[in-house]
C-alpha atoms as a PDB file:
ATOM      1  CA  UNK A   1      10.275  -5.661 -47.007  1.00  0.00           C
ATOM      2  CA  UNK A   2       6.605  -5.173 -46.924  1.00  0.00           C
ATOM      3  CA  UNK A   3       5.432  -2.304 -44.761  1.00  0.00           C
ATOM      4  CA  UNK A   4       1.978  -2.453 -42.444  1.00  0.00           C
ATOM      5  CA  UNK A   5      -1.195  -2.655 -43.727  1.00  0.00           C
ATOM      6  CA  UNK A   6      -3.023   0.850 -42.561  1.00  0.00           C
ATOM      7  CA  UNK A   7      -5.428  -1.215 -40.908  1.00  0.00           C
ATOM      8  CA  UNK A   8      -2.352  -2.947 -38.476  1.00  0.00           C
ATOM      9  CA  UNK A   9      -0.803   0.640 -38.091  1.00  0.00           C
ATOM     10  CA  UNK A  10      -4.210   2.200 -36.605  1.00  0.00           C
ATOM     11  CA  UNK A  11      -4.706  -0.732 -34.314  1.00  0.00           C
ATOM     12  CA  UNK A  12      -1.288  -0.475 -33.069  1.00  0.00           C
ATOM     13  CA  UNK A  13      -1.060   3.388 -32.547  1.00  0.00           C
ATOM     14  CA  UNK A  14      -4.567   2.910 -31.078  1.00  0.00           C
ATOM     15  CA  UNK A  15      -2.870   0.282 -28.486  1.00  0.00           C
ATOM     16  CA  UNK A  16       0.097   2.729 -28.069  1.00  0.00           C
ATOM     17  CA  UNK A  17      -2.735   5.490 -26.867  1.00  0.00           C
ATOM     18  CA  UNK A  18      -4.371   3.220 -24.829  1.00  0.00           C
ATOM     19  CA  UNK A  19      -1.379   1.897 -22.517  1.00  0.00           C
ATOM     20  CA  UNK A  20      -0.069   5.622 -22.537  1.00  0.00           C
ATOM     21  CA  UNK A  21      -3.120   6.662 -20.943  1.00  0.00           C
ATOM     22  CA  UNK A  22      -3.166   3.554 -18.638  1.00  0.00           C
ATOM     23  CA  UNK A  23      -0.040   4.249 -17.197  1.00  0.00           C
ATOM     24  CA  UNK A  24      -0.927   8.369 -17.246  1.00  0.00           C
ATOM     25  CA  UNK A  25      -4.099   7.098 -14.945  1.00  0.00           C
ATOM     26  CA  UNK A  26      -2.141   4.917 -12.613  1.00  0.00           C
ATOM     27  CA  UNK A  27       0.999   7.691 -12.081  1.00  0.00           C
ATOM     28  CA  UNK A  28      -2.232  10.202 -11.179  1.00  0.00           C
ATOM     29  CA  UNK A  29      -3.842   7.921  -9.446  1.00  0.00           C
ATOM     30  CA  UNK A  30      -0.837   7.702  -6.866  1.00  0.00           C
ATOM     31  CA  UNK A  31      -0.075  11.104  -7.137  1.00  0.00           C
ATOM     32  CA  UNK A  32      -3.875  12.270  -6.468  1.00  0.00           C
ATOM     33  CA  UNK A  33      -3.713   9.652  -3.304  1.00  0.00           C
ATOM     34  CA  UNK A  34      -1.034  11.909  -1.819  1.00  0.00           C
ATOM     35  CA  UNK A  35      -2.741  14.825  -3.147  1.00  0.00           C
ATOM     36  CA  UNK A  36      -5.815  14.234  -1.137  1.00  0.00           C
ATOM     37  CA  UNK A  37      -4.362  13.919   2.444  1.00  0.00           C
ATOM     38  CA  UNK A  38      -1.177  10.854   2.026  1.00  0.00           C
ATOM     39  CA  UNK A  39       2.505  12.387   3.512  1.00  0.00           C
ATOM     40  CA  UNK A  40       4.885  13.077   0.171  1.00  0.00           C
ATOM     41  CA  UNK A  41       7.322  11.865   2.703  1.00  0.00           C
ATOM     42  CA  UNK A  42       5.386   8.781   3.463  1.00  0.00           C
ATOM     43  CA  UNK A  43       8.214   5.775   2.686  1.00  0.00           C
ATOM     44  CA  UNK A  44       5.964   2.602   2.572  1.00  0.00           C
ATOM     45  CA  UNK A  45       5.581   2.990  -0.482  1.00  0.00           C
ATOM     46  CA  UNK A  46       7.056   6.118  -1.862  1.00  0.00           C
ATOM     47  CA  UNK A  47       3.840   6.843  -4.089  1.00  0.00           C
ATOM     48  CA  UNK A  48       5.262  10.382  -5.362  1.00  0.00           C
ATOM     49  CA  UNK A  49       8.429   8.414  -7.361  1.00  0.00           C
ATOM     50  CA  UNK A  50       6.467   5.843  -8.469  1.00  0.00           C
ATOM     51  CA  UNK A  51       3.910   7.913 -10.514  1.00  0.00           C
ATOM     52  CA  UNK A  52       6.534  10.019 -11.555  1.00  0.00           C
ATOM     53  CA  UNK A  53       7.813   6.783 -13.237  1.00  0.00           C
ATOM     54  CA  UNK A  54       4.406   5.593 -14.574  1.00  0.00           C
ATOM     55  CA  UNK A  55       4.009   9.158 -16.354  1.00  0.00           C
ATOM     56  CA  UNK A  56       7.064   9.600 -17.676  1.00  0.00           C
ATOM     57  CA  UNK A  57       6.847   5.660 -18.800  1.00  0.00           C
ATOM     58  CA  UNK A  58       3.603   7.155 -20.485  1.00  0.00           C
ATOM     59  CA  UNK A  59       5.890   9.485 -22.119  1.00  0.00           C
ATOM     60  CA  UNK A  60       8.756   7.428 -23.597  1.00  0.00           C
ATOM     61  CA  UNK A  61       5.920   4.940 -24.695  1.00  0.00           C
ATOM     62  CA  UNK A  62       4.132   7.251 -26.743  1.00  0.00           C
ATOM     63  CA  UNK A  63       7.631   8.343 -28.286  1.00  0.00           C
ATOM     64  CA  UNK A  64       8.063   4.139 -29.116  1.00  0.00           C
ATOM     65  CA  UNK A  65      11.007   4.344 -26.774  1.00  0.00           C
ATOM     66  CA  UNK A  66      12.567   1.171 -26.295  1.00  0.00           C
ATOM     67  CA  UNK A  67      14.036   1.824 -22.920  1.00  0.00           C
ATOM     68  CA  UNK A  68      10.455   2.645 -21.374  1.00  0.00           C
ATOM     69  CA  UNK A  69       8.969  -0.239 -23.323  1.00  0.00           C
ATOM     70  CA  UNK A  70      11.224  -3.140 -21.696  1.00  0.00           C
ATOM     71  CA  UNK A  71      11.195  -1.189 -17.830  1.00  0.00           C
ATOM     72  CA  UNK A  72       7.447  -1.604 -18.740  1.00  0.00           C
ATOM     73  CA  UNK A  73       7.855  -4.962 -19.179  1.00  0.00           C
ATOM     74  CA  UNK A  74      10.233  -5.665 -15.937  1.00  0.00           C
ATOM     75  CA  UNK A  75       8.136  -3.408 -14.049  1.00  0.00           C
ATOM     76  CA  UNK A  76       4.817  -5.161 -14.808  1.00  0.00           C
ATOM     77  CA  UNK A  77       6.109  -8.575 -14.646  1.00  0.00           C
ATOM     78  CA  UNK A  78       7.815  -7.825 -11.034  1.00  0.00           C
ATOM     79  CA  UNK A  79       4.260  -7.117 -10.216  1.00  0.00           C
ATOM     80  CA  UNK A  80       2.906  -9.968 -10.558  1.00  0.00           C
ATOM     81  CA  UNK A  81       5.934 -12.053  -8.754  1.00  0.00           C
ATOM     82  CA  UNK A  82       4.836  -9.791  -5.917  1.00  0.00           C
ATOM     83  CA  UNK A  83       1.181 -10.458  -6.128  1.00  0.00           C
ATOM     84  CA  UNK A  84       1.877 -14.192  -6.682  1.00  0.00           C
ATOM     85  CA  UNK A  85       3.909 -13.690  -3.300  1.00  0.00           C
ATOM     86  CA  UNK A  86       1.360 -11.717  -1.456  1.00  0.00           C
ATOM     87  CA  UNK A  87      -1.112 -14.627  -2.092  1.00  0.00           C
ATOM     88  CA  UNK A  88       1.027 -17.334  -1.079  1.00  0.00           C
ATOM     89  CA  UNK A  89       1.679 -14.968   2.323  1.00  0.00           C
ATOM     90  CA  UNK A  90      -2.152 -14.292   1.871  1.00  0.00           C
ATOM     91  CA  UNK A  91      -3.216 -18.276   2.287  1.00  0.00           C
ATOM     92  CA  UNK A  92      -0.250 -19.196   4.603  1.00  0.00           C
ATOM     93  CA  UNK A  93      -1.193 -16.697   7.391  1.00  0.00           C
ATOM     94  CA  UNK A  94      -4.974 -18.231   7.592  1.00  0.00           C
ATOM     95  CA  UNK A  95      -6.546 -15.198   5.290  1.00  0.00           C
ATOM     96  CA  UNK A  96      -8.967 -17.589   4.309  1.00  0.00           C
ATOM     97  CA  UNK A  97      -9.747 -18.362   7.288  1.00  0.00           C
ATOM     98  CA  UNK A  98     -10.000 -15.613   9.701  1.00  0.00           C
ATOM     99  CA  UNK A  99     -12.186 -12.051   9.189  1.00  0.00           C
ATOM    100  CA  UNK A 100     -15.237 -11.340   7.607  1.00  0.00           C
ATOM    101  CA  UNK A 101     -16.535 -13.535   4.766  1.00  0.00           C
ATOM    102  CA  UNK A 102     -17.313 -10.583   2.720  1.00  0.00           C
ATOM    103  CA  UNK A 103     -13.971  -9.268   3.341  1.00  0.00           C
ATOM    104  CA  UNK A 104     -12.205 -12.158   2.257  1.00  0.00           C
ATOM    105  CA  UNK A 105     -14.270 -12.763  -0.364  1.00  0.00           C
ATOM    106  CA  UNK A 106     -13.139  -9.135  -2.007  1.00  0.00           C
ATOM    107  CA  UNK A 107     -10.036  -9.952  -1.124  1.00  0.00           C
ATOM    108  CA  UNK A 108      -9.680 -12.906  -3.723  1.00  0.00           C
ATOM    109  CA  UNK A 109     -11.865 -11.239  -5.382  1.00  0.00           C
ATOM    110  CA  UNK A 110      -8.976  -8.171  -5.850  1.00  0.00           C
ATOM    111  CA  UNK A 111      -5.584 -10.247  -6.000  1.00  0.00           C
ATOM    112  CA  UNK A 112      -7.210 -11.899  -9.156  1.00  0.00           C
ATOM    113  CA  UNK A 113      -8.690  -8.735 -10.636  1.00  0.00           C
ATOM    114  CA  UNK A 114      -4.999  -7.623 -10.165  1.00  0.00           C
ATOM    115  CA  UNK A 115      -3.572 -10.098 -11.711  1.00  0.00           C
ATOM    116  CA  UNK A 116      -5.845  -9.897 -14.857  1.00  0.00           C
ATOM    117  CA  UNK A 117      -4.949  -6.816 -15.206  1.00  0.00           C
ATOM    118  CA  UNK A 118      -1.022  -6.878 -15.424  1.00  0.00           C
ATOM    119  CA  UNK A 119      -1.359  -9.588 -17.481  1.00  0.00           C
ATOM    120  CA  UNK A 120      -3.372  -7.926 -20.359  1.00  0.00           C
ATOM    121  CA  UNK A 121      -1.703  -4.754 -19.188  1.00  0.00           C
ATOM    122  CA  UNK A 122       1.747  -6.946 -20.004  1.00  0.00           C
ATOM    123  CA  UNK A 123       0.142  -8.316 -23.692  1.00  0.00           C
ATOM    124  CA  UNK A 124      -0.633  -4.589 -24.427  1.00  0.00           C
ATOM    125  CA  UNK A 125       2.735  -3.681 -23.546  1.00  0.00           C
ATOM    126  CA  UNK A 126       4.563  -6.629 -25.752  1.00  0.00           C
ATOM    127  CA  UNK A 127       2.284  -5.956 -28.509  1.00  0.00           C
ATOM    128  CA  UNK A 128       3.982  -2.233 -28.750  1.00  0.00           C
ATOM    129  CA  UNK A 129       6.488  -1.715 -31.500  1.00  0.00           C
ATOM    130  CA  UNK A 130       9.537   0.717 -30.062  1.00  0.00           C
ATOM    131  CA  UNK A 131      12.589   1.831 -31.923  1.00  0.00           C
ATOM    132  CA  UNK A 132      14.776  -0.882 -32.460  1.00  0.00           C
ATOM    133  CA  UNK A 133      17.803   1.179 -30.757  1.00  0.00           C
ATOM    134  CA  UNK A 134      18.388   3.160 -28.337  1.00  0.00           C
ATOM    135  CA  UNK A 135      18.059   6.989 -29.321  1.00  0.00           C
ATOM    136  CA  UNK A 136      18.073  10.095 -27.360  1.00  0.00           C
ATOM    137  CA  UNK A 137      14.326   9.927 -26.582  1.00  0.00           C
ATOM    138  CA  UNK A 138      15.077   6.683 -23.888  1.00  0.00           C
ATOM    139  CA  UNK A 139      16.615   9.496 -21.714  1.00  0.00           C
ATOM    140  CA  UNK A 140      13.350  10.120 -20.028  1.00  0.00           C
ATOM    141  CA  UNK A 141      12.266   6.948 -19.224  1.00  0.00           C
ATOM    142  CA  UNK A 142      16.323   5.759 -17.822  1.00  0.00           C
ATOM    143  CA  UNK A 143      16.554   8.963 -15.746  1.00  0.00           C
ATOM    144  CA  UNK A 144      13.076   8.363 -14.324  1.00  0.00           C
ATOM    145  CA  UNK A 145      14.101   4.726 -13.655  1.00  0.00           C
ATOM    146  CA  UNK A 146      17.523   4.981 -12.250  1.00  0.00           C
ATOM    147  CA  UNK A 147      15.912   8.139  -9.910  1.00  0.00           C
ATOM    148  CA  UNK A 148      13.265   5.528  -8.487  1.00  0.00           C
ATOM    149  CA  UNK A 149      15.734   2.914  -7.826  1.00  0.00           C
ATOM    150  CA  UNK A 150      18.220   5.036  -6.444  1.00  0.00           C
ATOM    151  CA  UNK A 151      15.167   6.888  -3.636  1.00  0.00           C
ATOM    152  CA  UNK A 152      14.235   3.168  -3.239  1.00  0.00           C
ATOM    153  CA  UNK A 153      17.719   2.219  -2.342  1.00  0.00           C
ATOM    154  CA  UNK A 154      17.523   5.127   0.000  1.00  0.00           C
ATOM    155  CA  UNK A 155      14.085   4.380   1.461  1.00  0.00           C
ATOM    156  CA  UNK A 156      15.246   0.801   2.101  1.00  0.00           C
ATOM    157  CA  UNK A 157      18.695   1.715   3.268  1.00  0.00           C
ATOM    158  CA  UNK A 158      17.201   4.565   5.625  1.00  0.00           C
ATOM    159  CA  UNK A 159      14.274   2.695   7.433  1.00  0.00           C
ATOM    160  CA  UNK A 160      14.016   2.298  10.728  1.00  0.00           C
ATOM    161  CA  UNK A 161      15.541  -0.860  12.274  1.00  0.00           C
ATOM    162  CA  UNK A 162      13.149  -1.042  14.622  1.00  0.00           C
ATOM    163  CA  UNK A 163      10.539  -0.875  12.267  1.00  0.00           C
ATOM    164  CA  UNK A 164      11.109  -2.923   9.682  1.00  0.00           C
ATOM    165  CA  UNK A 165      11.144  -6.370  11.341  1.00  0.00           C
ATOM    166  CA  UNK A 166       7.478  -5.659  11.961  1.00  0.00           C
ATOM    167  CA  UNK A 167       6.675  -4.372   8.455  1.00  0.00           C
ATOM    168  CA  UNK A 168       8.563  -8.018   6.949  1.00  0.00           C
ATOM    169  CA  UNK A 169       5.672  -9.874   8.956  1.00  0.00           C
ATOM    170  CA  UNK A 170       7.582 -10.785  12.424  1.00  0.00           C
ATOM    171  CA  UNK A 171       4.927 -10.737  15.048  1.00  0.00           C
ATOM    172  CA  UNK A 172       6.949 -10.282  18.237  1.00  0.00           C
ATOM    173  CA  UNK A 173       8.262  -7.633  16.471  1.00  0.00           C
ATOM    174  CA  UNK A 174       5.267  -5.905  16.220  1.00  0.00           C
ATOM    175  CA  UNK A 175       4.165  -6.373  19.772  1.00  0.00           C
ATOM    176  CA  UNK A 176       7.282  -4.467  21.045  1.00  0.00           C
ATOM    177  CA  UNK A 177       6.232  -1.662  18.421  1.00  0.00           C
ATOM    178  CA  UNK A 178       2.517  -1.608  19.850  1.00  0.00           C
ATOM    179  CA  UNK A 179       3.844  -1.944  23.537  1.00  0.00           C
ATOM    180  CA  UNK A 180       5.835   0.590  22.997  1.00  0.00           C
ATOM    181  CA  UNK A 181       2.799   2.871  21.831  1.00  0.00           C
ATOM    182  CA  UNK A 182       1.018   2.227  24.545  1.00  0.00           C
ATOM    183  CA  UNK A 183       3.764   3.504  27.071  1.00  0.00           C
ATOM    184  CA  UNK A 184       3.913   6.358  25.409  1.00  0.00           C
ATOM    185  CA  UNK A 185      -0.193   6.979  25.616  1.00  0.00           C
ATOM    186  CA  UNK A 186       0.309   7.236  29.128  1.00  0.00           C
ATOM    187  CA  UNK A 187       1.722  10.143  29.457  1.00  0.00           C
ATOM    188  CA  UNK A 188       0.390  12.910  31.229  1.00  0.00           C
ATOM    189  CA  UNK A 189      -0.517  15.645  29.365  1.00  0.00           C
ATOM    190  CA  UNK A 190      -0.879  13.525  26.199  1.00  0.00           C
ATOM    191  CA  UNK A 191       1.668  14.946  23.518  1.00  0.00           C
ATOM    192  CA  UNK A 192       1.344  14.599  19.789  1.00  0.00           C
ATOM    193  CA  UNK A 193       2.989  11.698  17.906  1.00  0.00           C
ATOM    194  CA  UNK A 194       6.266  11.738  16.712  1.00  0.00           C
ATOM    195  CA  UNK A 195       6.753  11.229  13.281  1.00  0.00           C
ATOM    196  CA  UNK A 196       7.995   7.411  14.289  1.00  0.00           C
ATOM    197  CA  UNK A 197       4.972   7.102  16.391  1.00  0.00           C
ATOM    198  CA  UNK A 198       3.359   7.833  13.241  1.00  0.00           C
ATOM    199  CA  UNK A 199       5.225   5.564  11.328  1.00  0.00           C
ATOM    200  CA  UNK A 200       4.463   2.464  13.732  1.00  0.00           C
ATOM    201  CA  UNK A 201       0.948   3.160  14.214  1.00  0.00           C
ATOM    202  CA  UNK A 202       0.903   2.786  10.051  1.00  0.00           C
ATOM    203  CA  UNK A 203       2.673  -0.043  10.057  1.00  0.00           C
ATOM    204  CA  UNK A 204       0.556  -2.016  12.642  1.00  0.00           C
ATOM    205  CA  UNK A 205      -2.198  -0.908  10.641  1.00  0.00           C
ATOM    206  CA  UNK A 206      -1.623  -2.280   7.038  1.00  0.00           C
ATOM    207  CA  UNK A 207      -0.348  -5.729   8.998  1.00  0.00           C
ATOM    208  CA  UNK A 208      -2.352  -9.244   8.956  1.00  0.00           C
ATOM    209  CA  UNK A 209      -2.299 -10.553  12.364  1.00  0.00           C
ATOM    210  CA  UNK A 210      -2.269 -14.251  12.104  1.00  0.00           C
ATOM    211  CA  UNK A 211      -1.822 -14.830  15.930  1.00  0.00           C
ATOM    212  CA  UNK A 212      -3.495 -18.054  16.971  1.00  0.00           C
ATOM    213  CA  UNK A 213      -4.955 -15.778  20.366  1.00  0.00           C
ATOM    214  CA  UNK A 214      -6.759 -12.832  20.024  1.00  0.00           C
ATOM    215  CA  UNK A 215      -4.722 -10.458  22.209  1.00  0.00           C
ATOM    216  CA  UNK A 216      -2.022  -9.417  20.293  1.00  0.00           C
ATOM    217  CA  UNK A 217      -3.929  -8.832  17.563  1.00  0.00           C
ATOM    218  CA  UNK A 218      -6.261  -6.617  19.416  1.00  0.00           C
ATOM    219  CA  UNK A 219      -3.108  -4.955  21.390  1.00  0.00           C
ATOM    220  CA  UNK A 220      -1.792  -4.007  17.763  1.00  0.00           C
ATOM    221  CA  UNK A 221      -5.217  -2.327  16.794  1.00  0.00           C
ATOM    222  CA  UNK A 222      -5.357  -0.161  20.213  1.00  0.00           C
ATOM    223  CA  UNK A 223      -1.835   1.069  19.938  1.00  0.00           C
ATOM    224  CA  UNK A 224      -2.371   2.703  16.480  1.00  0.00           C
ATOM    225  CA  UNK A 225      -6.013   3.982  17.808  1.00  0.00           C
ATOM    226  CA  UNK A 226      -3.958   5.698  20.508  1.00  0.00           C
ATOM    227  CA  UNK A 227      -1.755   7.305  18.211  1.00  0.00           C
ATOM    228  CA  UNK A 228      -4.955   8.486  16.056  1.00  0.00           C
ATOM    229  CA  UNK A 229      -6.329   9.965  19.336  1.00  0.00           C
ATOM    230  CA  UNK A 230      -3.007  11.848  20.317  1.00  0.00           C
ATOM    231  CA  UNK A 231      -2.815  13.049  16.725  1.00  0.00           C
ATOM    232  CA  UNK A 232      -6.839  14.650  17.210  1.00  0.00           C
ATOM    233  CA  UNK A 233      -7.877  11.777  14.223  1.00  0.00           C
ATOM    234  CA  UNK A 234     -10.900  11.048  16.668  1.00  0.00           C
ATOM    235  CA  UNK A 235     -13.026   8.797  14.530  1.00  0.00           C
ATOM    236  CA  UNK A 236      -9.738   6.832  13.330  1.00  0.00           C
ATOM    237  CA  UNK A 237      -9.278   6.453  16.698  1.00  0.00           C
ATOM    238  CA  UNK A 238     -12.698   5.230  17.958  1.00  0.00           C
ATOM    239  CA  UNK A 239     -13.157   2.315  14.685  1.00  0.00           C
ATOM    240  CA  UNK A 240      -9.492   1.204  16.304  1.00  0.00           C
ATOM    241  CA  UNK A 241     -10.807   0.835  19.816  1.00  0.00           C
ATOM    242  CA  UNK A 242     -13.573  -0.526  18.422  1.00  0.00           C
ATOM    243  CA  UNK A 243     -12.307  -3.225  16.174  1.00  0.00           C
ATOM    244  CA  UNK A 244      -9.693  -4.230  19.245  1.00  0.00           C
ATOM    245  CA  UNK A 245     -12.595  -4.862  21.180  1.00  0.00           C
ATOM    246  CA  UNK A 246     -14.308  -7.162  18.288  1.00  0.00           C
ATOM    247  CA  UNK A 247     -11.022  -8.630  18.921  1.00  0.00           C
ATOM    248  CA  UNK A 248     -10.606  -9.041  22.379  1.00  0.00           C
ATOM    249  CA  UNK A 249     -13.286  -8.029  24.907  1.00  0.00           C
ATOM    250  CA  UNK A 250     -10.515  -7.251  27.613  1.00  0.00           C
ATOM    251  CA  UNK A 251     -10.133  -4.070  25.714  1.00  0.00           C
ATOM    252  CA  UNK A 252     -13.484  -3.207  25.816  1.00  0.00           C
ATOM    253  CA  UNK A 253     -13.205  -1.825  29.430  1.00  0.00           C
ATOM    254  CA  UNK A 254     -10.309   0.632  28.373  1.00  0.00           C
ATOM    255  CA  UNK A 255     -11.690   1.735  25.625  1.00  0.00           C
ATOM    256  CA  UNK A 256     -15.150   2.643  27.413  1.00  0.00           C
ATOM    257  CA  UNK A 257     -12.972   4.884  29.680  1.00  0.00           C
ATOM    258  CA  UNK A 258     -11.819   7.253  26.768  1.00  0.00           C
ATOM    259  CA  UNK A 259     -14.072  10.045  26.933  1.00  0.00           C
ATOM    260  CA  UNK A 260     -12.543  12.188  24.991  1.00  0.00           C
ATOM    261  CA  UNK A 261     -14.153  10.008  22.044  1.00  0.00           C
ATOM    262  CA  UNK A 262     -17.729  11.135  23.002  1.00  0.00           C
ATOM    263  CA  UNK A 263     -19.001   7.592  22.654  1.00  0.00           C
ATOM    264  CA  UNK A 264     -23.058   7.293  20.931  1.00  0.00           C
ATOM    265  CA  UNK A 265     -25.297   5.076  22.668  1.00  0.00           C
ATOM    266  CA  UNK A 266     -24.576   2.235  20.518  1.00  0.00           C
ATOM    267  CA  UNK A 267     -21.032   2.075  20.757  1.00  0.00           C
ATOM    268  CA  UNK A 268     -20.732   2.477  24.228  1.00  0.00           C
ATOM    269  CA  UNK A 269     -23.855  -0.853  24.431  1.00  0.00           C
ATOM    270  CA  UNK A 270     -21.088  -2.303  22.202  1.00  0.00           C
ATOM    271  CA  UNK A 271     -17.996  -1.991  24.291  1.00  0.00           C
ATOM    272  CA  UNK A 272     -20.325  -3.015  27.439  1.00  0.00           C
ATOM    273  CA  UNK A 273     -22.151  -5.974  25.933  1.00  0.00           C
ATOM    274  CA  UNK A 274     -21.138  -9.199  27.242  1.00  0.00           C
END
């Protein structure tokens, strides 16, 4: 049996640095997004597991273990039946369509940018040559794995039922989350979000509306800038009153009567312009 050519051995250990640091830079990347402000106890998504996983993938990798070499694989090619899925959601709710052109421009622009890169990121992996067995190295990579699916069993098991229809993309849903939001806005003193307040006010945010009229759409955006305000997040709070106006110029009124934002001249000729 012929053995590698030096030449195939240093472009091989040279790929086996490369995707080891790829995967260290992704794990930080997620870790240094909680880092600078996210919640460690934020569960859509739980970024803290999932760059523990990357970096200890990173790990096993660089030790050829097999184990982290074929989660690699499942990992990365899970990711791109989910961003093959997001588009499909992304041209059947009108993202074409609606929004800035710029914006959904970039937005193409980034599903296919993300899809390059699993793909080559996928090659890279393949073209890796682990241990043929199992050895005691693979522990690393399995513990790492089974602890992320067993938090994301928890995170999905856990979840608030009153959240999650919302978060899965059902729009009346939603609207009893924001409505609810609002009720709670009016009360008199104002008192800080709860942590489900919190949670709704996220989820609202990250949704696409793709309701034919512009008012629940705008309604979602105003509910989450009310739970920015009561939290003291006053210029989170002012680009959401702002952008339900955009939206809906019935909300234009309301959000003129805030003064607690300290409105410039601008933005105030905004919300007043008809």
């Amino acid at each position: 049996m012929t053995r590698p050519q030096p030449t195939v051995r240093a472009l091989d250990r040279s790929i086996q640095i490369a995707v080891g640091l790829i995967f260290i830079l992704l794990g930080a990347t997620c870790i240094g997004y909680l880092w600078a402000g996210g919640s460690i106890f934020d569960r859509e998504p739980p970024l803290l597991v999932l760059g523990i996983l990357l970096i200890a993938l990173a790990a096993g990798l660089a030790g050829r273990s097999r184990a982290a070499a074929l989660i690699a694989r499942a990992g990365l090619g899970a990711g791109l039946v989910g961003l093959a899925w997001t588009t499909t959601r992304y041209f059947g709710v009108g993202g074409l369509r609606d929004g800035d052109e710029l914006i959904r421009r970039l937005e193409v622009l980034g599903m296919i940018l993300g899809a390059a890169g699993i793909a080559a990121l996928f090659v890279l992996v393949r073209r890796l040559r682990p241990m043929k067995r199992i050895r005691l190295r693979d522990a690393v990579p399995l513990a790492a794995f089974a602890a992320v699916v067993g938090l994301a069993v928890l995170w999905f098991v856990g979840d608030d039922t009153r959240l999650r229809p919302c978060r899965v993309g059902n729009e009346a849903a939603c609207e009893v989350v924001a409505t609810r939001l609002m009720d709670a806005a009016k009360r008199t003193p104002p008192t800080p979000p709860t942590r489900w307040e919190e949670d709704a006010a996220r989820a609202l945010n990250v949704r696409t509306c793709a309701a034919s009229e512009p008012g629940p759409c705008a309604l979602w955006r105003y509910a989450a800038g009310t739970v920015a305000l009561r939290a003291g997040r006053v210029d989170v709070a002012r680009d959401a009153f702002l952008r339900a106006c955009d939206e809906d110029r019935t909300w234009c009124a309301r959000a003129a009567q805030e003064k607690s934002l300290m409105w410039t001249p601008a933005q105030r000729a905004r919300l007043e312009q008809q």
